[in-house]
PDB file of N, CA and C in Angstrom:
ATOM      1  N   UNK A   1     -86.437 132.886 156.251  1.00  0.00           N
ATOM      2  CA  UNK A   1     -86.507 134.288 155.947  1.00  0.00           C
ATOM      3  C   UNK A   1     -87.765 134.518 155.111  1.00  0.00           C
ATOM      4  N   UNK A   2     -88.352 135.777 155.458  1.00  0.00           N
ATOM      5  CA  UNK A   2     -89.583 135.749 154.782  1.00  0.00           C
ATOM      6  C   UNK A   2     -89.532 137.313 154.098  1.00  0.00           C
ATOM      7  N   UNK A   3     -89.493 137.363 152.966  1.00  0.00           N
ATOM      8  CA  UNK A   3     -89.295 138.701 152.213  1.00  0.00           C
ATOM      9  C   UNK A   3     -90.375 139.044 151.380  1.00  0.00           C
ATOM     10  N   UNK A   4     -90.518 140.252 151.052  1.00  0.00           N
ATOM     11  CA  UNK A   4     -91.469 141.171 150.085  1.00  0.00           C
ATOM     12  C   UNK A   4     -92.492 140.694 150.023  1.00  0.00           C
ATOM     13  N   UNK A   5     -92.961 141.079 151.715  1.00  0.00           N
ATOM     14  CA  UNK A   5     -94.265 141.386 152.203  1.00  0.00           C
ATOM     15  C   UNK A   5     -94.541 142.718 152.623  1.00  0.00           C
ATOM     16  N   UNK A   6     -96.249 143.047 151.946  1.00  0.00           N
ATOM     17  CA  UNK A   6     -96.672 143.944 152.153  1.00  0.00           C
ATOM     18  C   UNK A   6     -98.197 143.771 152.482  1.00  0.00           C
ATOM     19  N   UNK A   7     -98.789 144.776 153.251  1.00  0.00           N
ATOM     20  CA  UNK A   7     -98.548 145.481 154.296  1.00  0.00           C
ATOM     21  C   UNK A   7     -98.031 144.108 155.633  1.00  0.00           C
ATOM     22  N   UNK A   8     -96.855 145.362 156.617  1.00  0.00           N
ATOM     23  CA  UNK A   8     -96.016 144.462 157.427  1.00  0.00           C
ATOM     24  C   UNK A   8     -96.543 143.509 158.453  1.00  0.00           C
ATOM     25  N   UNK A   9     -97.605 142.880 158.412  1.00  0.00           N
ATOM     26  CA  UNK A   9     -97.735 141.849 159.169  1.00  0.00           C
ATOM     27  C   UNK A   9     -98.159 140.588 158.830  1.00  0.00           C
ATOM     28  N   UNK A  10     -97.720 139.434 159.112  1.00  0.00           N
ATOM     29  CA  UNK A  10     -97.559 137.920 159.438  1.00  0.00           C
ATOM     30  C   UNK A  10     -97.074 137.336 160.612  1.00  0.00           C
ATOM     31  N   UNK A  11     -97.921 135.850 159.989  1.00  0.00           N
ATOM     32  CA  UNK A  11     -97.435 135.163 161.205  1.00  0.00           C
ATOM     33  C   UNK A  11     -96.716 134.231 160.865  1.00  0.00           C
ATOM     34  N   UNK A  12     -96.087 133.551 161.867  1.00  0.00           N
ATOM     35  CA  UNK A  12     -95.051 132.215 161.663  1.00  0.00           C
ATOM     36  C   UNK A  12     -95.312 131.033 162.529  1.00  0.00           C
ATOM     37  N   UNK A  13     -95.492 129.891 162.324  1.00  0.00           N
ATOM     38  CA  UNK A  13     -95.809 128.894 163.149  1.00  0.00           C
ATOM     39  C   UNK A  13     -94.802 128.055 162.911  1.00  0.00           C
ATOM     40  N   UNK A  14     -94.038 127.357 163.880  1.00  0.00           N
ATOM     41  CA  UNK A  14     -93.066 126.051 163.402  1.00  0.00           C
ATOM     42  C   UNK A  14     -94.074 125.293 163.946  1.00  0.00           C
ATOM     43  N   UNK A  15     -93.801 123.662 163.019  1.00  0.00           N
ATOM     44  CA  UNK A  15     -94.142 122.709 164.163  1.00  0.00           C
ATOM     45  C   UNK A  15     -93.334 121.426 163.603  1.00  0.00           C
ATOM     46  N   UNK A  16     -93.542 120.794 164.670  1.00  0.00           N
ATOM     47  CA  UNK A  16     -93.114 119.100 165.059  1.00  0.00           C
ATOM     48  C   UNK A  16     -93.956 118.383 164.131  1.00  0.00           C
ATOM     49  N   UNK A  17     -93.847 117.230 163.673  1.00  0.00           N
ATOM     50  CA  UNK A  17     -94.649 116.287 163.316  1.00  0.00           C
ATOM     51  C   UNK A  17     -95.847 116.933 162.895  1.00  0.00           C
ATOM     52  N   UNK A  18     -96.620 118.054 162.761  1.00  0.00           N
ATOM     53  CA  UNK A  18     -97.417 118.701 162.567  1.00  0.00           C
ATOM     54  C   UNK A  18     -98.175 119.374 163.972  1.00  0.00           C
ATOM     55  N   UNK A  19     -97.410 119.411 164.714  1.00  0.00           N
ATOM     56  CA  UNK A  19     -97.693 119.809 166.224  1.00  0.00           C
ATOM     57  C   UNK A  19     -97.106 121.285 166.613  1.00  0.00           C
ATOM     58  N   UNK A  20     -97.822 122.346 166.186  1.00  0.00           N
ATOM     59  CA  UNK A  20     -97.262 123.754 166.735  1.00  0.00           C
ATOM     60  C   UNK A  20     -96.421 123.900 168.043  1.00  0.00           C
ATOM     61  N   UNK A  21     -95.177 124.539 167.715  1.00  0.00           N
ATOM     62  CA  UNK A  21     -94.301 124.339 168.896  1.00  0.00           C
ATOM     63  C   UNK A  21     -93.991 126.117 168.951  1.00  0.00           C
ATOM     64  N   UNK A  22     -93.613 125.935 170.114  1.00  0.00           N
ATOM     65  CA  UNK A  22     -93.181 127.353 170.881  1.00  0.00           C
ATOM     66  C   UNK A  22     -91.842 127.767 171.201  1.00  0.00           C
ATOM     67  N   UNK A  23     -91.154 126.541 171.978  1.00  0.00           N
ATOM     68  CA  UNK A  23     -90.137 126.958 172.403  1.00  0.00           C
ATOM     69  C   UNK A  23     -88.781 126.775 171.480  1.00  0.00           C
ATOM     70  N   UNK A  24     -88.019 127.107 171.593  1.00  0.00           N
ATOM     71  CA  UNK A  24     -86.751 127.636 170.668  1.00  0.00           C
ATOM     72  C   UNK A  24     -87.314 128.527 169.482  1.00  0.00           C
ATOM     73  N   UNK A  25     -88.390 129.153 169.465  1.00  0.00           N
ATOM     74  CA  UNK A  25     -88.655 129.586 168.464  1.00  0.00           C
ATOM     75  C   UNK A  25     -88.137 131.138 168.501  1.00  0.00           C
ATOM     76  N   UNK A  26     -87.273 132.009 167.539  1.00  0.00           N
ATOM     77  CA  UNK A  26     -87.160 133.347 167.549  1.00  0.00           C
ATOM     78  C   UNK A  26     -87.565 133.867 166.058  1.00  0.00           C
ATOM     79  N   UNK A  27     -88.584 135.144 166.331  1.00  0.00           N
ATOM     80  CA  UNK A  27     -88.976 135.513 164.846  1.00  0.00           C
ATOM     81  C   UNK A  27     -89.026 137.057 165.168  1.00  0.00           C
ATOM     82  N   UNK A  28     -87.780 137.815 164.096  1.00  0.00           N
ATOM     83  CA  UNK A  28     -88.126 139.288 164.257  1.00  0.00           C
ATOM     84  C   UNK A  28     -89.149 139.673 163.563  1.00  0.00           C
ATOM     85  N   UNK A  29     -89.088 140.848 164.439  1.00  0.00           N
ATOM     86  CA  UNK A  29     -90.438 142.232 164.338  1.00  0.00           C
ATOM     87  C   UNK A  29     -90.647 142.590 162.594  1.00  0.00           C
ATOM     88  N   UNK A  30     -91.371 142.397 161.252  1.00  0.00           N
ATOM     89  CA  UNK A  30     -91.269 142.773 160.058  1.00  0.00           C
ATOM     90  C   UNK A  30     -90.445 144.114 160.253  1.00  0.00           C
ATOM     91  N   UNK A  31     -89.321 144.395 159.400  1.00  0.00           N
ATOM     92  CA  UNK A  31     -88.884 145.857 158.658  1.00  0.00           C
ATOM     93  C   UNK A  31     -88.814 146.163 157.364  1.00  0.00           C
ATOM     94  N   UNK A  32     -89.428 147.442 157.305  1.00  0.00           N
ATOM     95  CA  UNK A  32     -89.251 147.702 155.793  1.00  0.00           C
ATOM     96  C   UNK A  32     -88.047 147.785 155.102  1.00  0.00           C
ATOM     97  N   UNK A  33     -88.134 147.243 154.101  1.00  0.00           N
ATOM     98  CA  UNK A  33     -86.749 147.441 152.970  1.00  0.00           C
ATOM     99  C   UNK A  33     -86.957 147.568 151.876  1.00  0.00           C
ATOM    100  N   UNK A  34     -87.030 148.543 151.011  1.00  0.00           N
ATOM    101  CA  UNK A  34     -87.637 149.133 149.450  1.00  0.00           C
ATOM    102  C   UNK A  34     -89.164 149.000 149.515  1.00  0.00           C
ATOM    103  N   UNK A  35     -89.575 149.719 150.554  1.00  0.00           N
ATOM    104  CA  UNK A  35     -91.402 149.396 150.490  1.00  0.00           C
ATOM    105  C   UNK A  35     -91.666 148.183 150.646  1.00  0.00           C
ATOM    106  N   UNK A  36     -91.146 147.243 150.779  1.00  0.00           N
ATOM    107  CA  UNK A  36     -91.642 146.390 151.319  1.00  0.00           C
ATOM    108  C   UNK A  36     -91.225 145.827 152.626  1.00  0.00           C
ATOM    109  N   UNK A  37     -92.044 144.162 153.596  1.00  0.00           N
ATOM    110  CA  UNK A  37     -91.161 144.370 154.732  1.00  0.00           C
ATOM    111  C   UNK A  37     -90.513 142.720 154.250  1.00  0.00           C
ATOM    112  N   UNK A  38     -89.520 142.436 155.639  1.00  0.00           N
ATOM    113  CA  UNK A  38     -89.131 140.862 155.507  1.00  0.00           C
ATOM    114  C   UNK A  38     -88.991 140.991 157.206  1.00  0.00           C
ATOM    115  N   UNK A  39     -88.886 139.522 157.218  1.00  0.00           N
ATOM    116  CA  UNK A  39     -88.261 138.966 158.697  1.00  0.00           C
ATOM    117  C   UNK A  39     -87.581 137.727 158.612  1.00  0.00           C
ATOM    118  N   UNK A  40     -87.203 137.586 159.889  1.00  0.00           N
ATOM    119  CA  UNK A  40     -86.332 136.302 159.575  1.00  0.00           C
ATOM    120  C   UNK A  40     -86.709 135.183 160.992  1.00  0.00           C
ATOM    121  N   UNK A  41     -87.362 133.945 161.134  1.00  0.00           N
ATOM    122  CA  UNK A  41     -87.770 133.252 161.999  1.00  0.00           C
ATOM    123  C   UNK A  41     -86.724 132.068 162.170  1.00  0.00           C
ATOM    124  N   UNK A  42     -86.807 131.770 163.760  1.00  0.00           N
ATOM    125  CA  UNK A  42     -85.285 130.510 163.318  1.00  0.00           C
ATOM    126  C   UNK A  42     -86.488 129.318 164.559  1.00  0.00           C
ATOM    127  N   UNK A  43     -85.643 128.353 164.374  1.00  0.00           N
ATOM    128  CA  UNK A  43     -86.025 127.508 165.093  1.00  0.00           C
ATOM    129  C   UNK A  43     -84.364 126.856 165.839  1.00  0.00           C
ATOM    130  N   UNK A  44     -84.412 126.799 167.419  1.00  0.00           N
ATOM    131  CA  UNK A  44     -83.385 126.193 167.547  1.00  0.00           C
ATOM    132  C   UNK A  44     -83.773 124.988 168.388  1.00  0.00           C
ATOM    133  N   UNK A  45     -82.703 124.032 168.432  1.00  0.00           N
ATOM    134  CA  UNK A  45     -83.195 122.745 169.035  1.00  0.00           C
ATOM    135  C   UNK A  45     -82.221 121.832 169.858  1.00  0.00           C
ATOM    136  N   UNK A  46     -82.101 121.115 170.330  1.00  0.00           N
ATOM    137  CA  UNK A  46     -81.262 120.369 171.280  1.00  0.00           C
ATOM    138  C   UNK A  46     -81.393 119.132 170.054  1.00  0.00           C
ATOM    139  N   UNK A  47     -80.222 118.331 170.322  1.00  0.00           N
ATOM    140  CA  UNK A  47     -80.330 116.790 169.833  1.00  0.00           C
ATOM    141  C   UNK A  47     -81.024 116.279 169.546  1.00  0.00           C
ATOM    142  N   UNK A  48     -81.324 116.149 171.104  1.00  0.00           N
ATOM    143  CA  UNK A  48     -82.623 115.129 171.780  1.00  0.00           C
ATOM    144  C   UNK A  48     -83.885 115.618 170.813  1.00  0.00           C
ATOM    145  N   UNK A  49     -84.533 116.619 171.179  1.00  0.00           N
ATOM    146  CA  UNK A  49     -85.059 117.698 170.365  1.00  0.00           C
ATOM    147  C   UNK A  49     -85.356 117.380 168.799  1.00  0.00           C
ATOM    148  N   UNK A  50     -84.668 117.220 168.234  1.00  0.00           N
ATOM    149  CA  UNK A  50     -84.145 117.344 166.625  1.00  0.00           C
ATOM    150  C   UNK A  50     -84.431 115.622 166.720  1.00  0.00           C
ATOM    151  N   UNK A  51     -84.151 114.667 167.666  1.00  0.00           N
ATOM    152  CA  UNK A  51     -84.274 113.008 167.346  1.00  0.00           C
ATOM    153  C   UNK A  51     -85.645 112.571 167.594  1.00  0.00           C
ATOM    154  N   UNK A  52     -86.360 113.344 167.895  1.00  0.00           N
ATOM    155  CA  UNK A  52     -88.060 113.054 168.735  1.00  0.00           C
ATOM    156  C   UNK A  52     -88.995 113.253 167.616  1.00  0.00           C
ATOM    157  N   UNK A  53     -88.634 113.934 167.020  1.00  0.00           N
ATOM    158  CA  UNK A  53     -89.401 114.025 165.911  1.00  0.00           C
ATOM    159  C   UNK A  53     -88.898 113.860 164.553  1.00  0.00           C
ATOM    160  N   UNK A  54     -89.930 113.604 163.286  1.00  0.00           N
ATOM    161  CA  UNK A  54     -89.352 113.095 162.479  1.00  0.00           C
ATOM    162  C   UNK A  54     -89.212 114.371 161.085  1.00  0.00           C
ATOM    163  N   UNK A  55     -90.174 115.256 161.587  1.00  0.00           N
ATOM    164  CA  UNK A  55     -90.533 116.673 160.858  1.00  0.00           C
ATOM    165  C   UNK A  55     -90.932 117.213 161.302  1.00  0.00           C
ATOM    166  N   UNK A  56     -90.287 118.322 160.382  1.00  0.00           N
ATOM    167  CA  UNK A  56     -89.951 119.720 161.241  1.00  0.00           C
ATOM    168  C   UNK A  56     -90.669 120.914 159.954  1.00  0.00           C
ATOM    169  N   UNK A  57     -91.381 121.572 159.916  1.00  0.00           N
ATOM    170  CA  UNK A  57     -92.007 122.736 159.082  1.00  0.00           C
ATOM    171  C   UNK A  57     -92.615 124.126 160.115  1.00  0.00           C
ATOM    172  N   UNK A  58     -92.280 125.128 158.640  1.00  0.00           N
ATOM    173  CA  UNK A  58     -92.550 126.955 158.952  1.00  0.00           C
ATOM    174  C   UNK A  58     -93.610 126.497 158.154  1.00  0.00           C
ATOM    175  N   UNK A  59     -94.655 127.890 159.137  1.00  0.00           N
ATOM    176  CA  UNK A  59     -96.019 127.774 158.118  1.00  0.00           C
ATOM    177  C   UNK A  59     -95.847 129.256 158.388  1.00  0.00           C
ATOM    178  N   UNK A  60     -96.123 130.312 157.214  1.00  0.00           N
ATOM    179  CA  UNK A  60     -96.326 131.769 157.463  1.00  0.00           C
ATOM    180  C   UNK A  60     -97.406 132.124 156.773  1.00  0.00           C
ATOM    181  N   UNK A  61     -97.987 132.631 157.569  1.00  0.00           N
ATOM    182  CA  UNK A  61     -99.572 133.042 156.622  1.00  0.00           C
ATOM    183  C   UNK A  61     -99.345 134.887 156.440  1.00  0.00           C
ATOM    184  N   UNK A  62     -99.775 135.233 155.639  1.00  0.00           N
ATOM    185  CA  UNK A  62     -99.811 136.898 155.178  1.00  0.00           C
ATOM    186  C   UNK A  62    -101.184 137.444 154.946  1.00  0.00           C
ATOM    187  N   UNK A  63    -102.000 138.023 155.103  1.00  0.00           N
ATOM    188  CA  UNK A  63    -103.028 138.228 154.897  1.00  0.00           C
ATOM    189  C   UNK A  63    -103.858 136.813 154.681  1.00  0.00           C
ATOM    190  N   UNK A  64    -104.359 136.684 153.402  1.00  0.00           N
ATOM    191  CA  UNK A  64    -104.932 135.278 153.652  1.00  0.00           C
ATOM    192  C   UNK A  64    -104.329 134.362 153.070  1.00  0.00           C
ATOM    193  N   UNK A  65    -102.820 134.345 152.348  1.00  0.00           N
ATOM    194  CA  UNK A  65    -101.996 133.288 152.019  1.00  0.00           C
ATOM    195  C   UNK A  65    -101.091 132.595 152.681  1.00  0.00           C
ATOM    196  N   UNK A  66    -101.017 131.068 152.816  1.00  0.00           N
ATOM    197  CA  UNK A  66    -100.537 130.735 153.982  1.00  0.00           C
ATOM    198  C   UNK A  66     -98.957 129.872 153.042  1.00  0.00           C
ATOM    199  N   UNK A  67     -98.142 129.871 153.415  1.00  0.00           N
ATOM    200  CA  UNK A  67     -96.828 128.767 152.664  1.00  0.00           C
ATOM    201  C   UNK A  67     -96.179 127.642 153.606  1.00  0.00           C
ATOM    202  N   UNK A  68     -96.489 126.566 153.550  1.00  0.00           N
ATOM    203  CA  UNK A  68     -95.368 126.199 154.699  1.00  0.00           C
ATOM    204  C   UNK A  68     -94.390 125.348 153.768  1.00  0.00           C
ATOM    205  N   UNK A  69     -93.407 125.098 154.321  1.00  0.00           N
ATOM    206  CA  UNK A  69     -91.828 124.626 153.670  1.00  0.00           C
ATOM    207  C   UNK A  69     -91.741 123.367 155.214  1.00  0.00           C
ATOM    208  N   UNK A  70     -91.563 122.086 154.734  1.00  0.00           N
ATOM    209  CA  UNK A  70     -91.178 120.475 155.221  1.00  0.00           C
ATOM    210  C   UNK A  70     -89.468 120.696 155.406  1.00  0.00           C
ATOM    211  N   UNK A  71     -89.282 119.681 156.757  1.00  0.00           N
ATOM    212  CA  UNK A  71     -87.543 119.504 156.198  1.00  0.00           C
ATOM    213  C   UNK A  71     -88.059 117.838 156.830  1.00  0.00           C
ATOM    214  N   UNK A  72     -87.753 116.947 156.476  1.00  0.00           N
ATOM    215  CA  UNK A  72     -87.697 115.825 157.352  1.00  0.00           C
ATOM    216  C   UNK A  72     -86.416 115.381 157.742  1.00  0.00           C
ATOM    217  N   UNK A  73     -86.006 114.663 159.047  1.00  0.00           N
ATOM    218  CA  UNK A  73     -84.923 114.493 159.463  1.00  0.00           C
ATOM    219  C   UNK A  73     -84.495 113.246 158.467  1.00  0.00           C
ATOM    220  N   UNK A  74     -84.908 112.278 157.894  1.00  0.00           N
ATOM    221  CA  UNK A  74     -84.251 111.685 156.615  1.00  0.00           C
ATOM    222  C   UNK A  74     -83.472 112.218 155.238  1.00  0.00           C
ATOM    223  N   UNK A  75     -84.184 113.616 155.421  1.00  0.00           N
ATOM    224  CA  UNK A  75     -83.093 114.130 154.074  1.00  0.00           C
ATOM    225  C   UNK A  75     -82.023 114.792 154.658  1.00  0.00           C
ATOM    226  N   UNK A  76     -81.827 115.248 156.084  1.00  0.00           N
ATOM    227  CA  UNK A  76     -80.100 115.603 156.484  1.00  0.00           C
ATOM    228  C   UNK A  76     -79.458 114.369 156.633  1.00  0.00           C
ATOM    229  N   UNK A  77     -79.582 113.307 156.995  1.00  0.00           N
ATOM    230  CA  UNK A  77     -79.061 111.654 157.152  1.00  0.00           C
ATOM    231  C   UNK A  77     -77.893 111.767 156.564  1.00  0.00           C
TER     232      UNK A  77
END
């Protein structure tokens, strides 16, 4: 989820291992909520999917600030 951004546009990148991925990816349209906007991006995945790789990260950039957030499949274990 990406909240209290202004003005409403960003982007969202997931990736693999550090490999930009596309598919299972769903990210809504920014809406405003108290002047500002949010969205919410998901990543979904198959097993198989989720066992191929070893990390998994959101990168969202906003104007020119970019954040990305790591999960590696060793810390759900």
């Amino acid at each position: 989820m990406v909240t209290d951004f202004y003005p409403g546009v960003m982007t969202v990148v997931w990736k693999a291992d550090g490999t930009p991925i596309t598919q299972g990816v769903e990210t809504t349209q920014p809406f405003k909520q108290n002047n500002k906007y949010m969205a919410t991006s998901y990543l979904l995945l198959t097993a198989k999917a989720w066992e191929t790789h070893s990390n998994y990260s959101c990168q969202v950039t906003h104007e020119e600030n970019t954040v990305e957030k790591s999960l590696s499949r060793a810390e759900c274990s």
